[in-house]
N, C-alpha and C. Protein backbone atom coordinates (compact mmCIF):
# COMPACT_ATOMS: atom_id res chain seq x y z
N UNK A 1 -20.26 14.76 -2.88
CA UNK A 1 -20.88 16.04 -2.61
C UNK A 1 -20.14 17.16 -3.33
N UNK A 2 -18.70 17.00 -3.32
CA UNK A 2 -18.24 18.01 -4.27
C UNK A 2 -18.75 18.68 -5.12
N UNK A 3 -18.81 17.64 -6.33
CA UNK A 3 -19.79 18.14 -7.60
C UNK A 3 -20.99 18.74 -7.52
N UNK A 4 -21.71 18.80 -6.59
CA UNK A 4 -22.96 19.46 -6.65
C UNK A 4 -22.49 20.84 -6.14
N UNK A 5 -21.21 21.01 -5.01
CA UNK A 5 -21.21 22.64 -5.20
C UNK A 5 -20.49 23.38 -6.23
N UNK A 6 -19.49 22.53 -7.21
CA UNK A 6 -19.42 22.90 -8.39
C UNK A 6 -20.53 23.36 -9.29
N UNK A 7 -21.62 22.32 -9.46
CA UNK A 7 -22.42 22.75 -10.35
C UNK A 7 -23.37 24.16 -9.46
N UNK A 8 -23.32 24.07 -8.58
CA UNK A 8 -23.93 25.60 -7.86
C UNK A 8 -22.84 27.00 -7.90
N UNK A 9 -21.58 26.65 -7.95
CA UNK A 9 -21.13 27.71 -7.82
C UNK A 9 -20.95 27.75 -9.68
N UNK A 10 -20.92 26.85 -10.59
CA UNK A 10 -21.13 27.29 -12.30
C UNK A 10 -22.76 28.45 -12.54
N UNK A 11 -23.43 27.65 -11.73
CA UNK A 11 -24.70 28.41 -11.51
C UNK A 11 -24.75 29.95 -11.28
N UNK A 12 -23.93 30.56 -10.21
CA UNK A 12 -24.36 31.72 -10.16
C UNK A 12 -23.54 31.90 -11.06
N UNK A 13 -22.14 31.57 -11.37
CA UNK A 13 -21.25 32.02 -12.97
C UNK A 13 -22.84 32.41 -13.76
N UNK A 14 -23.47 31.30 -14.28
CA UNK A 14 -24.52 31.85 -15.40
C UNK A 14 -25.55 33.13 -15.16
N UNK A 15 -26.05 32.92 -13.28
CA UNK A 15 -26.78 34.09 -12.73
C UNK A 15 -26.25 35.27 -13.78
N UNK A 16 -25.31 35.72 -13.82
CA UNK A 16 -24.74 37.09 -13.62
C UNK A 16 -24.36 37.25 -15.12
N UNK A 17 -24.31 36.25 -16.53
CA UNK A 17 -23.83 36.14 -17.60
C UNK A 17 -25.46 36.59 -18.65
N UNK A 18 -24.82 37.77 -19.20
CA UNK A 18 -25.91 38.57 -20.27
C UNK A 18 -26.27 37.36 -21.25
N UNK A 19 -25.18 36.36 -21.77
CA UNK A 19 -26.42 35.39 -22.82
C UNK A 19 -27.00 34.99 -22.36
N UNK A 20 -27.06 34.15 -20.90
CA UNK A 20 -28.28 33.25 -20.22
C UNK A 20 -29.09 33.92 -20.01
N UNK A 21 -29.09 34.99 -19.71
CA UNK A 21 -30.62 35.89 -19.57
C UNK A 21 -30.77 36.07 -20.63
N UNK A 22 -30.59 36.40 -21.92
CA UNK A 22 -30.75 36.60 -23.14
C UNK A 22 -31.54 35.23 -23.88
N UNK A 23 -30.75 34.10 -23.49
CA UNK A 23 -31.28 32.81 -24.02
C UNK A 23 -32.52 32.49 -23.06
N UNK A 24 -32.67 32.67 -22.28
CA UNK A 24 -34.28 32.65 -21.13
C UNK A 24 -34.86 33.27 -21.61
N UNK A 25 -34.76 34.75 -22.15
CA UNK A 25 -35.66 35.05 -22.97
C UNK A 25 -36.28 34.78 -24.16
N UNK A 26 -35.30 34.36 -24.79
CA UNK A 26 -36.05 34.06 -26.17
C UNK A 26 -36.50 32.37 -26.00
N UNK A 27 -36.24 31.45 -24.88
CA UNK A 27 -37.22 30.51 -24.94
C UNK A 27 -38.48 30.88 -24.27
N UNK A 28 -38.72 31.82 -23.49
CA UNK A 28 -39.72 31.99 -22.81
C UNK A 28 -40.35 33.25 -23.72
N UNK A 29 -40.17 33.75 -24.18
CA UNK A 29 -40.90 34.66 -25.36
C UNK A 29 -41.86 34.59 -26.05
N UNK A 30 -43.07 34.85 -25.71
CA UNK A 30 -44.45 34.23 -26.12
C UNK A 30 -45.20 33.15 -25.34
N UNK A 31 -44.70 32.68 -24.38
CA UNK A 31 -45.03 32.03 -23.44
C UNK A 31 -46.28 32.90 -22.22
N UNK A 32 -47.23 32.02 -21.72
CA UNK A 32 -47.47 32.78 -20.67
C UNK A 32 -46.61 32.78 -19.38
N UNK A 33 -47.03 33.59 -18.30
CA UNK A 33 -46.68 33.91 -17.30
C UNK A 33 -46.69 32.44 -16.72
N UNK A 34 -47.96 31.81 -16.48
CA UNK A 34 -48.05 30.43 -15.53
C UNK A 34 -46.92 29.36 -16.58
N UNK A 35 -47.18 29.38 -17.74
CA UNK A 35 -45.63 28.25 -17.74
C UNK A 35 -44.59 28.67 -17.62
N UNK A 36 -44.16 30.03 -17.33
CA UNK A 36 -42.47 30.16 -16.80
C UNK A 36 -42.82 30.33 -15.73
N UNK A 37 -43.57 30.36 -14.66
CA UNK A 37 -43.82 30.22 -13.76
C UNK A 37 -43.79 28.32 -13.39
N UNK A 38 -44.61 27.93 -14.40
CA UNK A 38 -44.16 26.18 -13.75
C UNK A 38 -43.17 25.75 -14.30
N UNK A 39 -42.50 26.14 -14.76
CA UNK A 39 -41.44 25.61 -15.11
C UNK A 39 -39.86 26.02 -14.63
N UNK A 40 -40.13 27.15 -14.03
CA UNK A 40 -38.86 27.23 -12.75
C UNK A 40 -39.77 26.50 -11.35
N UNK A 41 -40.74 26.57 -11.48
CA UNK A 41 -40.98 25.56 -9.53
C UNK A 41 -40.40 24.36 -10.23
N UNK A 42 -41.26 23.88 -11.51
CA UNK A 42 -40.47 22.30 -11.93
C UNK A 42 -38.51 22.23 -11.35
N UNK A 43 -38.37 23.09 -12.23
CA UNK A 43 -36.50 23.16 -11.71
C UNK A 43 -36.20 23.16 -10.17
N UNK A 44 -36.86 24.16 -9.32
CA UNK A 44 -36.40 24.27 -8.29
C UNK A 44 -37.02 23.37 -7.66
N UNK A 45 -38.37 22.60 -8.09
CA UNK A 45 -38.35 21.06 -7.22
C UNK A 45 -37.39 19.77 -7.21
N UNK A 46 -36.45 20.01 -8.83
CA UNK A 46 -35.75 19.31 -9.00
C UNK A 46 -34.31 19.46 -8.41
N UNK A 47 -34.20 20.49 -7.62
CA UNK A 47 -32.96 21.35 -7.12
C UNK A 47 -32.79 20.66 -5.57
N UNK A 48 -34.74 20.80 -5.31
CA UNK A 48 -34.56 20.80 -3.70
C UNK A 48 -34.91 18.94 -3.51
N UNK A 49 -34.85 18.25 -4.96
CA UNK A 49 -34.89 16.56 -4.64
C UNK A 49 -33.43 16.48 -5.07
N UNK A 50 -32.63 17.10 -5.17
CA UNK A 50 -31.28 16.48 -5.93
C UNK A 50 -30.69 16.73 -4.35
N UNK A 51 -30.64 17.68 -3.34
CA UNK A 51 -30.59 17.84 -2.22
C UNK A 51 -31.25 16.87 -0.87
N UNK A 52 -32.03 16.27 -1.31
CA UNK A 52 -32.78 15.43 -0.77
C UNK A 52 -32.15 14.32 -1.15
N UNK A 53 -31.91 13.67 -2.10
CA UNK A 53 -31.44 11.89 -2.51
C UNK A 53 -30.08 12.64 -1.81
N UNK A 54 -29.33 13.17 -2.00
CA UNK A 54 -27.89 13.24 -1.12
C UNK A 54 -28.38 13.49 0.57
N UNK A 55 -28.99 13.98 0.80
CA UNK A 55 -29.42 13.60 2.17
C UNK A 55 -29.64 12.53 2.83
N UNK A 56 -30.51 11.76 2.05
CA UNK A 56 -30.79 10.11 1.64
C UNK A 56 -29.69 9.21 1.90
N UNK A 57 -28.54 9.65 1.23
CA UNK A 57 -27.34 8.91 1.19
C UNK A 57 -26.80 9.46 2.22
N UNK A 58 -26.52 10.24 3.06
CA UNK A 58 -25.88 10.36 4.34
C UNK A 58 -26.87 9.66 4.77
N UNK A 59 -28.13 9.45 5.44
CA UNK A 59 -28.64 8.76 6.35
C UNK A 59 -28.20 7.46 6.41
N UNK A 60 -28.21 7.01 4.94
CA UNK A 60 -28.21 5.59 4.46
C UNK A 60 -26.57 5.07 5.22
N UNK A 61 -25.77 6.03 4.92
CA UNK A 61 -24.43 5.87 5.67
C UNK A 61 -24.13 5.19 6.99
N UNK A 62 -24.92 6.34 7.63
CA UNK A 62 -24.75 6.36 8.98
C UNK A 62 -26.15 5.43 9.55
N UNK A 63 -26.93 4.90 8.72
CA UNK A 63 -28.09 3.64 9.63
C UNK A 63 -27.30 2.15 8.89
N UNK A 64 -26.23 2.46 7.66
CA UNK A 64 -25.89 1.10 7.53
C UNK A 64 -24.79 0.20 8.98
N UNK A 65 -24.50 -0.58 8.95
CA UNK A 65 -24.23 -1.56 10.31
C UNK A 65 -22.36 -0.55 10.18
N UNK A 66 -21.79 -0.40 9.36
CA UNK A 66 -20.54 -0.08 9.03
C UNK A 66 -20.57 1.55 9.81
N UNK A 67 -20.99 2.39 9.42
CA UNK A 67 -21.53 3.73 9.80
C UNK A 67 -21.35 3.80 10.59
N UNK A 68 -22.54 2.94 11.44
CA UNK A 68 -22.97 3.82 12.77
C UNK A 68 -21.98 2.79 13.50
N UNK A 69 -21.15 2.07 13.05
CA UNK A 69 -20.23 1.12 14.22
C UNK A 69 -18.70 2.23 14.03
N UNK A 70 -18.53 2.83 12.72
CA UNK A 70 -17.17 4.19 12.96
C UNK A 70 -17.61 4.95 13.96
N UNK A 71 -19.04 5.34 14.19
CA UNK A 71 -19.33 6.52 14.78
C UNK A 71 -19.23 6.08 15.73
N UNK A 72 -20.37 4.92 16.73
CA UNK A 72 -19.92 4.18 17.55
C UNK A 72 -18.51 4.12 18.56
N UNK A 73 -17.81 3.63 17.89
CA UNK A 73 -16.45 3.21 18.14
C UNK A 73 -15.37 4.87 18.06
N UNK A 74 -15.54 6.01 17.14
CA UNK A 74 -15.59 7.26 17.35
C UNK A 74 -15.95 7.49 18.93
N UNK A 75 -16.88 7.74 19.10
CA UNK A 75 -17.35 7.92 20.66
C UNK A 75 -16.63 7.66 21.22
N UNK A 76 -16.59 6.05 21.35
CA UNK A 76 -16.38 5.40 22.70
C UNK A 76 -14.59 5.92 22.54
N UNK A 77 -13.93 5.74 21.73
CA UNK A 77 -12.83 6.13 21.86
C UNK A 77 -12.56 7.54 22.52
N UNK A 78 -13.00 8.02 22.06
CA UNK A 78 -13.23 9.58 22.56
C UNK A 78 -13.42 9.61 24.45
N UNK A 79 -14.20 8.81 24.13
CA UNK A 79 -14.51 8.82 26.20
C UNK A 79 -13.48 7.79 26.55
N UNK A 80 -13.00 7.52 25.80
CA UNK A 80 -11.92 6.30 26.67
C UNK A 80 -10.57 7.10 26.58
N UNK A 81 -9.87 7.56 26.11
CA UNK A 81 -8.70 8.67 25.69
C UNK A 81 -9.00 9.38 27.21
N UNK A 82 -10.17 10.34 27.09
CA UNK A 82 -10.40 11.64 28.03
C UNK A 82 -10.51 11.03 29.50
N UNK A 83 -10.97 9.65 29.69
CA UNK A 83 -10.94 9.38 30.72
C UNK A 83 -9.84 8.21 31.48
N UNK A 84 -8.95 7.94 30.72
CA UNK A 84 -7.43 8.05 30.56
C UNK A 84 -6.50 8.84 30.97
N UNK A 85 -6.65 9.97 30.28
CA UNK A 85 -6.17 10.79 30.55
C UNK A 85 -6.12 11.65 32.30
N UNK A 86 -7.65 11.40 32.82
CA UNK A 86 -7.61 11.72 33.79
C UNK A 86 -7.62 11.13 34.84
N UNK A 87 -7.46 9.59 34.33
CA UNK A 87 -6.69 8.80 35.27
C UNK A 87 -5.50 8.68 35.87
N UNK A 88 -4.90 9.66 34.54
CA UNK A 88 -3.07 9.17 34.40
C UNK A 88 -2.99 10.82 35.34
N UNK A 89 -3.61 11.56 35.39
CA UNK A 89 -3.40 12.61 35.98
C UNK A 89 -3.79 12.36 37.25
N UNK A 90 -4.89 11.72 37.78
CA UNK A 90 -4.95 11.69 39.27
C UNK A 90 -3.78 10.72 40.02
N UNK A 91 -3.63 9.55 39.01
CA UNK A 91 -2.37 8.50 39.33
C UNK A 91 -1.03 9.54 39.72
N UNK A 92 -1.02 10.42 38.91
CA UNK A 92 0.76 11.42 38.70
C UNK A 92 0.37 12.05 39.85
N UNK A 93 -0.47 12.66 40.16
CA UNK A 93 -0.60 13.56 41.44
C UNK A 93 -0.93 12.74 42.57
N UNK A 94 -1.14 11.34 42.91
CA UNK A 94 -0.74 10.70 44.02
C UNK A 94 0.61 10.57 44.25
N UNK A 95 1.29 9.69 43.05
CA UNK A 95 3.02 9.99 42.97
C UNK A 95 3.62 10.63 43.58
N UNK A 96 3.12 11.84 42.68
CA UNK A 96 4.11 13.45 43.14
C UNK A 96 4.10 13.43 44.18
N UNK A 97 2.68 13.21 45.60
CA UNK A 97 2.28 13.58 46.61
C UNK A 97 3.47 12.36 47.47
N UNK A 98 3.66 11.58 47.16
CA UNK A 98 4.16 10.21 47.55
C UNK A 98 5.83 10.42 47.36
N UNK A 99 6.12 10.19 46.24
CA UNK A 99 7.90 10.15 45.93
C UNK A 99 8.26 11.61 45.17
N UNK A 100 8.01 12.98 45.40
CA UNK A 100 7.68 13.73 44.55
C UNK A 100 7.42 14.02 43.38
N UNK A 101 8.01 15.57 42.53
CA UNK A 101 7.70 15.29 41.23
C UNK A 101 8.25 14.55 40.48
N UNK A 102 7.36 13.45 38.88
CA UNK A 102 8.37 12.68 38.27
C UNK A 102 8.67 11.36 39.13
N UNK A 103 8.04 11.15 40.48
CA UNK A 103 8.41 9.75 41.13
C UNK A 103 8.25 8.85 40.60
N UNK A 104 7.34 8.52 39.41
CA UNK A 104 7.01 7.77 38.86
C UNK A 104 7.80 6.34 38.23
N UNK A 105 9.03 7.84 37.38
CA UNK A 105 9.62 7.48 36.31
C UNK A 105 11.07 6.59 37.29
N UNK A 106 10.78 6.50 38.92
CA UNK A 106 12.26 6.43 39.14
C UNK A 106 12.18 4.55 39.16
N UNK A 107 13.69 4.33 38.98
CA UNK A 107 14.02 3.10 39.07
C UNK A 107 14.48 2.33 39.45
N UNK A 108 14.79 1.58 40.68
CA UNK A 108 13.85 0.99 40.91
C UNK A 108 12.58 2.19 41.85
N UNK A 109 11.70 1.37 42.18
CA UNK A 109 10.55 2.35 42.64
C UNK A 109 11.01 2.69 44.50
N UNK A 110 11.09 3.52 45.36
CA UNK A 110 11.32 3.77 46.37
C UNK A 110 10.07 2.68 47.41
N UNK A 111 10.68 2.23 48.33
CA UNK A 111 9.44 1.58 49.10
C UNK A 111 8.96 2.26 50.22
C-alpha cells in the first residue's frame, strides 16, 4: 500500500507544477470538450479500480484460512488476557480479605 500513497502524494507535487498544466494543454489543444472530458473519467476510473484491486487484496487476506485464523486467535487472545486478568483480581481480593494484603505471596501459605 505504500506505493500508491507515494504515487498520490507525487500527484499533487504535479497538481501545483506550471509544466504539467502547460503539457495538458498542448495535448489537449484542439481537442473537443467530450474527449478531455472522457479521457479524465477514463483516468479517474482507472484511479478508483487501482483502489478497488487493493481492496480486493485486503479481503482476499482476511477470507484466506491464514487471515481470518490471526484475527481469530487476535480476539480470542484478547478476551482471554482481560478475563485473566480479572480473575487474578477477584482471586487477590479474596486473599487480601483472608491473609491480608500480598497474602498470597507468603510462604508457606497460613492455614
Amino acid at each position: 500500500m505504500g506505493w500508491h500513497i507515494q504515487r498520490y502524494i507525487a500527484k499533487a507535487g504535479r497538481a501545483v507544477n506550471p509544466l504539467v498544466w502547460r503539457r495538458a494543454w498542448k495535448e489537449n489543444e484542439g481537442k473537443q470538450l467530450g474527449d478531455v472530458g472522457r479521457k479524465l473519467a477514463h483516468e479517474l476510473n482507472n484511479e478508483f479500480a487501482q483502489i478497488g484491486r487493493v481492496s480486493q487484496y485486503r479481503y482476499w487476506w482476511w477470507a484466506n484460512p491464514l487471515g481470518a485464523g490471526l484475527v481469530c486467535y487476535g480476539v480470542y487472545k484478547f478476551w482471554y488476557m482481560s478475563y485473566m486478568a480479572h480473575k487474578q483480581r477477584t482471586v487477590a481480593q479474596v486473599v487480601a480479605g483472608a491473609y491480608g494484603q500480598g497474602g498470597q505471596w507468603l510462604n508457606p501459605v497460613p492455614k
